[in-house]
Protein backbone atom coordinates (compact mmCIF):
# COMPACT_ATOMS: atom_id res chain seq x y z
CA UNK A 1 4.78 15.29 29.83
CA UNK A 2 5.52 11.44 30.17
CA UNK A 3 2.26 10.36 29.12
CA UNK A 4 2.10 13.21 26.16
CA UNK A 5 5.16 11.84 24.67
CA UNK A 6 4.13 8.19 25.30
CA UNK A 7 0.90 9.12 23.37
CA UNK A 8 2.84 10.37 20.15
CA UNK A 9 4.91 7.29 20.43
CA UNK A 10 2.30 4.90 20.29
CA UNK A 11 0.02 6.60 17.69
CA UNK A 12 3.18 6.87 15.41
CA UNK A 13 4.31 3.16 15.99
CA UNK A 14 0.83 2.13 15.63
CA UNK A 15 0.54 3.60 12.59
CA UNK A 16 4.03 2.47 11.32
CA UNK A 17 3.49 -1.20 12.08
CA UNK A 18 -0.13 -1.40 10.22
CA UNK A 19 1.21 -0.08 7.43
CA UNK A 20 4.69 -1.69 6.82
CA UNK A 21 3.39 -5.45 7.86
CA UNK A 22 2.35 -5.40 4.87
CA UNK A 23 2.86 -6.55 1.51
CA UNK A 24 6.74 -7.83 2.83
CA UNK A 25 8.75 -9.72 0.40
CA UNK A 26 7.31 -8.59 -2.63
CA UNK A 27 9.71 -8.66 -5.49
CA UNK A 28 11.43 -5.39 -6.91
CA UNK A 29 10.63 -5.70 -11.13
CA UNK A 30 11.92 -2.12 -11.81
CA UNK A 31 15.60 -1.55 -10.56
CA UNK A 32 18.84 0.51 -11.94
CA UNK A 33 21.30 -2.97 -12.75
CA UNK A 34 24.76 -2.42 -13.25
CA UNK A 35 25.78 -1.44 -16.37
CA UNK A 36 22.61 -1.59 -17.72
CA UNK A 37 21.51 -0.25 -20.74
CA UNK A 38 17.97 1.45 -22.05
CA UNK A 39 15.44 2.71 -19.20
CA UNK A 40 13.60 0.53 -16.25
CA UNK A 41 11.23 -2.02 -16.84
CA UNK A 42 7.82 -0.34 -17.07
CA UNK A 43 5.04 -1.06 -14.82
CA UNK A 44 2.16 1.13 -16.27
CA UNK A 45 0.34 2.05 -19.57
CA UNK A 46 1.91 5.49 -19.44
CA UNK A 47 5.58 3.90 -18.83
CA UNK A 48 4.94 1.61 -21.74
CA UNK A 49 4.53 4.10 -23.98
CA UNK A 50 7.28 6.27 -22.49
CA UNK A 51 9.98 3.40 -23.65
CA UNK A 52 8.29 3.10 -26.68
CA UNK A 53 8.49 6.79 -27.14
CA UNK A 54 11.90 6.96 -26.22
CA UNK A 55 12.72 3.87 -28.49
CA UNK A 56 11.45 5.74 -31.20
CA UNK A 57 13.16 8.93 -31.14
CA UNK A 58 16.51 6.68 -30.54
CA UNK A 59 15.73 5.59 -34.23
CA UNK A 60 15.27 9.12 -35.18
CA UNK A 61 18.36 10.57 -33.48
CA UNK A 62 20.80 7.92 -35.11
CA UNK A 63 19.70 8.19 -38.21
CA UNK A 64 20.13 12.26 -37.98
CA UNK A 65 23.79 11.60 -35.97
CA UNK A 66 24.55 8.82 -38.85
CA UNK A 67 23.77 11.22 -41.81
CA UNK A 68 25.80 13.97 -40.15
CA UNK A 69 28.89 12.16 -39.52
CA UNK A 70 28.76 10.92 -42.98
CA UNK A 71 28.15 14.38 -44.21
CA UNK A 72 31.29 15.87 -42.53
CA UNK A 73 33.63 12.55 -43.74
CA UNK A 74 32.72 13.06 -47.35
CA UNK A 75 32.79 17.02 -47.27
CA UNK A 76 36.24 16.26 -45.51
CA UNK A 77 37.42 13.60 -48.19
CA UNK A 78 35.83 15.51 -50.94
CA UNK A 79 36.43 19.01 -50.66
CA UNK A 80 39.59 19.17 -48.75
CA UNK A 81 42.83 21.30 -50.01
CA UNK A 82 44.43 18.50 -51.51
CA UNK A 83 41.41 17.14 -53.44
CA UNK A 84 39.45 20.20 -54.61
CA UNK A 85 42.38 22.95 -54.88
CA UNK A 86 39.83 25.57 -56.45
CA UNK A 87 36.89 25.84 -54.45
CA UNK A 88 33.33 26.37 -55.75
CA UNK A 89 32.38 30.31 -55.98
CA UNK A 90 28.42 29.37 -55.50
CA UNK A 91 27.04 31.17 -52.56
CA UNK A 92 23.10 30.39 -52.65
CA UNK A 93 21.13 27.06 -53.81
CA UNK A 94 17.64 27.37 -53.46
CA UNK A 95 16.49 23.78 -53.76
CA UNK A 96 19.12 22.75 -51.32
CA UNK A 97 18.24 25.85 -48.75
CA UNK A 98 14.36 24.72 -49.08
CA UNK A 99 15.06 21.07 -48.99
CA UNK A 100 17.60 21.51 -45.50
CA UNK A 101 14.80 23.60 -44.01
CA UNK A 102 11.60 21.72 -44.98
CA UNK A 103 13.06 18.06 -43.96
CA UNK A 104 13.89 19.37 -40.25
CA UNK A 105 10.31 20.69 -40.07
CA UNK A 106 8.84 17.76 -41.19
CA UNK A 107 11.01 15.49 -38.80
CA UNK A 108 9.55 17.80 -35.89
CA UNK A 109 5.98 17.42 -36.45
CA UNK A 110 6.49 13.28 -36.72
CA UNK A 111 8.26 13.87 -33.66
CA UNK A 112 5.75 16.23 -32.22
CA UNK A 113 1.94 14.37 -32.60
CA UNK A 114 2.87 11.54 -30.56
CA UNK A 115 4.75 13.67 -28.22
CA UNK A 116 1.52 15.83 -27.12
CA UNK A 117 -0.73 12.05 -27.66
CA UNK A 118 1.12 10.93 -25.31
CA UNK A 119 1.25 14.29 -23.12
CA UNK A 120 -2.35 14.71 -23.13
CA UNK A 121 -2.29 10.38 -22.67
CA UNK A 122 -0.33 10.92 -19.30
CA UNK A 123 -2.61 14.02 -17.98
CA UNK A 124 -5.37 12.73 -16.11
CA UNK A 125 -7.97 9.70 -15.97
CA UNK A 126 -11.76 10.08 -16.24
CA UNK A 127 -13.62 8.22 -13.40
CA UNK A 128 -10.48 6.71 -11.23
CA UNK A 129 -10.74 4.19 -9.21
CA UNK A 130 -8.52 5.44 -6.62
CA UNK A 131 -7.10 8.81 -5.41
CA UNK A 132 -4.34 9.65 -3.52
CA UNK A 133 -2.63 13.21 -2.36
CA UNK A 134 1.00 13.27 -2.47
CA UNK A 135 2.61 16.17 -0.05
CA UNK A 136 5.87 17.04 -0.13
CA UNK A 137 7.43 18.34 2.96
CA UNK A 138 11.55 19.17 4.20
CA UNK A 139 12.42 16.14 4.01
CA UNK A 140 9.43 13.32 3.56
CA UNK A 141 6.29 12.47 2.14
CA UNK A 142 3.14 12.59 3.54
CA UNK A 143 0.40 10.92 1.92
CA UNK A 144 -3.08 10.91 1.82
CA UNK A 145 -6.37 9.00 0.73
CA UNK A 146 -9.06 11.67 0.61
CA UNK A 147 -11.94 9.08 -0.07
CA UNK A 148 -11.02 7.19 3.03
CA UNK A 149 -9.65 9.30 5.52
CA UNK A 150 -6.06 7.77 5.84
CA UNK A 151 -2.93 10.06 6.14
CA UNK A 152 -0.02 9.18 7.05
CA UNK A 153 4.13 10.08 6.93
CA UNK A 154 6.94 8.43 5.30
CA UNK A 155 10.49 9.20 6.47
CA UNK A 156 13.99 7.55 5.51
CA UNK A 157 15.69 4.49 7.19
CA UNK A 158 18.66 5.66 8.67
CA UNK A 159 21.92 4.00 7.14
CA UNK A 160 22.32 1.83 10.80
CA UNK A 161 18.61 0.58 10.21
CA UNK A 162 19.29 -0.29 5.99
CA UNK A 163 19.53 -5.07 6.19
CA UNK A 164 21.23 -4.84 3.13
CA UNK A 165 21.07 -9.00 2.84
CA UNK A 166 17.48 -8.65 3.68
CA UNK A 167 17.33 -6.86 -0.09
CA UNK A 168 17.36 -3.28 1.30
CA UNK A 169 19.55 -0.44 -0.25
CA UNK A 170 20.58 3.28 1.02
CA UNK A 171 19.33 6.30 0.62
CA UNK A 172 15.86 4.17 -0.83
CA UNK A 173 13.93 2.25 2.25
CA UNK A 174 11.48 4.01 3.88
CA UNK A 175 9.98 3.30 7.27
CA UNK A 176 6.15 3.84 5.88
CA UNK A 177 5.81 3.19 2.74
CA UNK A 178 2.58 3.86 0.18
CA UNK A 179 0.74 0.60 -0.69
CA UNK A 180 -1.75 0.83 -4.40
CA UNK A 181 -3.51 -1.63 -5.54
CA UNK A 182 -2.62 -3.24 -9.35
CA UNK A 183 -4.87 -3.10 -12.25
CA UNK A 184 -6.86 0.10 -10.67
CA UNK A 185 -6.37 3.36 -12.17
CA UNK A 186 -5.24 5.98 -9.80
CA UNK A 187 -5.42 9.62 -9.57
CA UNK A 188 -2.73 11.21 -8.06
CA UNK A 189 -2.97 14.55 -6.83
CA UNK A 190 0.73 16.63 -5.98
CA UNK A 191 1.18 19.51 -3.74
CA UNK A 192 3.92 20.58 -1.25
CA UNK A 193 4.00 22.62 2.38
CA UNK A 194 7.16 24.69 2.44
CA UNK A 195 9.41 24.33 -1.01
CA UNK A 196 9.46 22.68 -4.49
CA UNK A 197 9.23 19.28 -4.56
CA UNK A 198 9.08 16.00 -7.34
CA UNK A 199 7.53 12.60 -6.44
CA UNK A 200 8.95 10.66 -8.96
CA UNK A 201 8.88 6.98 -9.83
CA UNK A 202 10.59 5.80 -13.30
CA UNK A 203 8.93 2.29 -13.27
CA UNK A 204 5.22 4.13 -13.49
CA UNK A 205 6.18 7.13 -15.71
CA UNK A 206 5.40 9.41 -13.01
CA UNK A 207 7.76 13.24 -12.09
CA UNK A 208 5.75 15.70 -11.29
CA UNK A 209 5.92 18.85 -9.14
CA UNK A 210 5.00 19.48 -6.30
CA UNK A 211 4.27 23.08 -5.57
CA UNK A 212 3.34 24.82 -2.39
CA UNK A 213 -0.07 26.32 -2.37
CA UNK A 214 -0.60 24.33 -6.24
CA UNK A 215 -2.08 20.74 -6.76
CA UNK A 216 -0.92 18.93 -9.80
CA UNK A 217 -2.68 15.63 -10.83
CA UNK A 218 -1.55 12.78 -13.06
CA UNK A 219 -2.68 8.99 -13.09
CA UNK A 220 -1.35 5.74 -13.16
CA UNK A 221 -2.23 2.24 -13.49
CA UNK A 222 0.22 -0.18 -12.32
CA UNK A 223 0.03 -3.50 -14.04
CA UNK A 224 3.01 -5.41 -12.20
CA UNK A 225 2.73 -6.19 -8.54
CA UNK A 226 6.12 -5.62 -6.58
CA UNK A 227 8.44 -3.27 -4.97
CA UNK A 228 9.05 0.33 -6.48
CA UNK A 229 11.28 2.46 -5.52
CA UNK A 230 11.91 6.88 -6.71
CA UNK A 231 13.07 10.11 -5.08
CA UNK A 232 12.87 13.63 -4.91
CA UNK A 233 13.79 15.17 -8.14
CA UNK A 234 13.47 18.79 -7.25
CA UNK A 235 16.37 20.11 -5.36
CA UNK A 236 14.23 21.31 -2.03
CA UNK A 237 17.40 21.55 0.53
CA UNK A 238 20.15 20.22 2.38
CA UNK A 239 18.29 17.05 3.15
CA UNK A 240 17.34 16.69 -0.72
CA UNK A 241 18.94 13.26 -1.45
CA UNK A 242 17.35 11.95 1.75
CA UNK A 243 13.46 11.76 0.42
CA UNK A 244 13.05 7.99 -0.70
CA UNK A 245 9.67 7.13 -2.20
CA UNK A 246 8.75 3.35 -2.09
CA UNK A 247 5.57 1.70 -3.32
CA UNK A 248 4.18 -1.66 -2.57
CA UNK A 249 1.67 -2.49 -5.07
CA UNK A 250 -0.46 -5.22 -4.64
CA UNK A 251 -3.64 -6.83 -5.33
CA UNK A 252 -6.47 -4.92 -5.35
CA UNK A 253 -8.06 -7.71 -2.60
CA UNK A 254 -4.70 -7.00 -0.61
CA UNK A 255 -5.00 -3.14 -0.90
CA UNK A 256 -9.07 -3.55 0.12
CA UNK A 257 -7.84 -5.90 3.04
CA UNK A 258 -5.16 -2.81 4.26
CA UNK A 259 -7.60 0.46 3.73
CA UNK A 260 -10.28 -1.62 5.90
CA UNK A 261 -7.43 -1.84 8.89
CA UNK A 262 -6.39 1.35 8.33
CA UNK A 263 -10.08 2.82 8.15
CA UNK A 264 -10.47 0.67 11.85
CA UNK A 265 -7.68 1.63 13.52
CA UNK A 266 -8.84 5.33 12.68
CA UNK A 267 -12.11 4.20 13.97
CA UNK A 268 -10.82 2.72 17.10
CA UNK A 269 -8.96 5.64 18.09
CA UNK A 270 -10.27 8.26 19.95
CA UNK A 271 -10.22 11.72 18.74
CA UNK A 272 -6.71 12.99 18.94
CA UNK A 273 -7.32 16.35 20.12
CA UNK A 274 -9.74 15.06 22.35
CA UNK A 275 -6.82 12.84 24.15
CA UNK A 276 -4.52 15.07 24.47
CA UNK A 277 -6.56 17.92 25.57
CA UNK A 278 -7.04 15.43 28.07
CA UNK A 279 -3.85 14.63 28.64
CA UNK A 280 -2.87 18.27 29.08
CA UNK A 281 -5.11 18.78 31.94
CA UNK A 282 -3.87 15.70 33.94
């Protein structure tokens, strides 16, 4: 039983130390500030237009809020007790009651064309360049590269493992995390094993579900390389708040240089199965 559980140790640390060597020190664009104000930096096309989306119905909400308040001051001013003792005895207006219902409508279709652009914008990519699976399990992420044949976990830091001077921060490191290359567009596919997951990360414009015995897909194309950081956005259990996501993206030669270690040390080991089957019968 030694040499079983000496086996699982070194195929997990193996794995662990090939993929967190890399892409160390890379600088963290996209992060919550405090006090600040509007959403994260973006780091893709479909963030980008996301902000600019949100931007836009900002504009559109204060206007609405600002005509509103306005409304009720004057009505307030204008028709109180004291200024308008008699009260008017009109119950209908039909230009008013077509105008108050045709001006919402028309707000909600400027509001809704580049709503579903921008849905059918963020839905999937023809002809990626990349694709990853995303599984979500109680509580951590397993991901995979289905073109490569590279699958591996990624589970929390514990709080007495979190270098906060090093630039670390709770509840967010991971001790695996995913590395993507920049400027590549990615297809990302979502599923789950037990409950109701969401991979989320703000700085990409990416929450989607992930649903046990579903796959969702969505895309991205990361345009800044650094350190990104999300979480689990479905609650899937006691351990909820304990699912960090973090993403190293990189250069695409970086990313090449990483799947071609990964793809050897796959390579180089034997058949798992095979060694402990092995192992067993010792």
């Amino acid at each position: 039983m030694t040499r079983i559980s000496a086996f699982f140790t070194g195929w997990v640390l193996t794995l662990v130390s090939t993929s967190s060597a890399w892409a160390q020190d890379l600088p963290t664009p996209s992060f919550p500030v405090p006090w600040q104000l509007n959403l994260q930096t973006p780091a893709s096309p479909v963030a980008e237009q996301l902000v600019e989306f949100h931007n836009f119905l900002l504009v559109i909400c204060t206007v609405i809020s600002l005509f509103v308040l306005g409304l009720l001051i004057w009505c307030a001013i204008r028709y109180n007790a004291k200024a308008n003792p008699v009260p008017s005895k009109n119950a209908h207006n039909t230009l008013l009651e077509i105008v108050w219902t045709a001006i919402p409508v028309i707000i909600l279709v400027v509001i809704a064309v580049p709503s579903y652009r921008l849905l059918y914008y963020m839905d999937r990519v023809e002809d990626p360049g990349l694709t990853i699976k995303v599984v979500g399990n109680q509580w951590y992420w397993t991901y995979e590269f289905p073109d490569y044949d590279i699958e591996f976990d990624s589970l929390p830091l514990p709080d007495d493992e979190i270098d906060i001077a090093a630039g670390q921060h709770r509840l967010l490191e991971v001790d695996t995390p995913l590395i993507l290359p920049t400027d590549t567009d990615i297809r990302i596919l979502f599923t789950a094993t037990d409950v109701l997951h969401a991979w989320t990360i703000p700085a990409f414009g990416v929450k989607l579900d992930n649903v046990p015995g579903r796959t969702n897909e969505t895309w991205t194309r990361i345009t800044i390389p650094g350190k990104y950081y999300g979480q689990c956005s479905e609650l899937c259990g006691i351990d909820h708040s304990y699912m960090p996501i973090v993403v190293h993206a990189v250069s695409p030669e970086e990313f090449e240089a990483w799947r071609a270690e990964q793809v050897a040390a796959n390579d180089n080991t034997p058949d798992d199965a095979n060694r402990l089957a092995a192992l067993i019968q010792e």
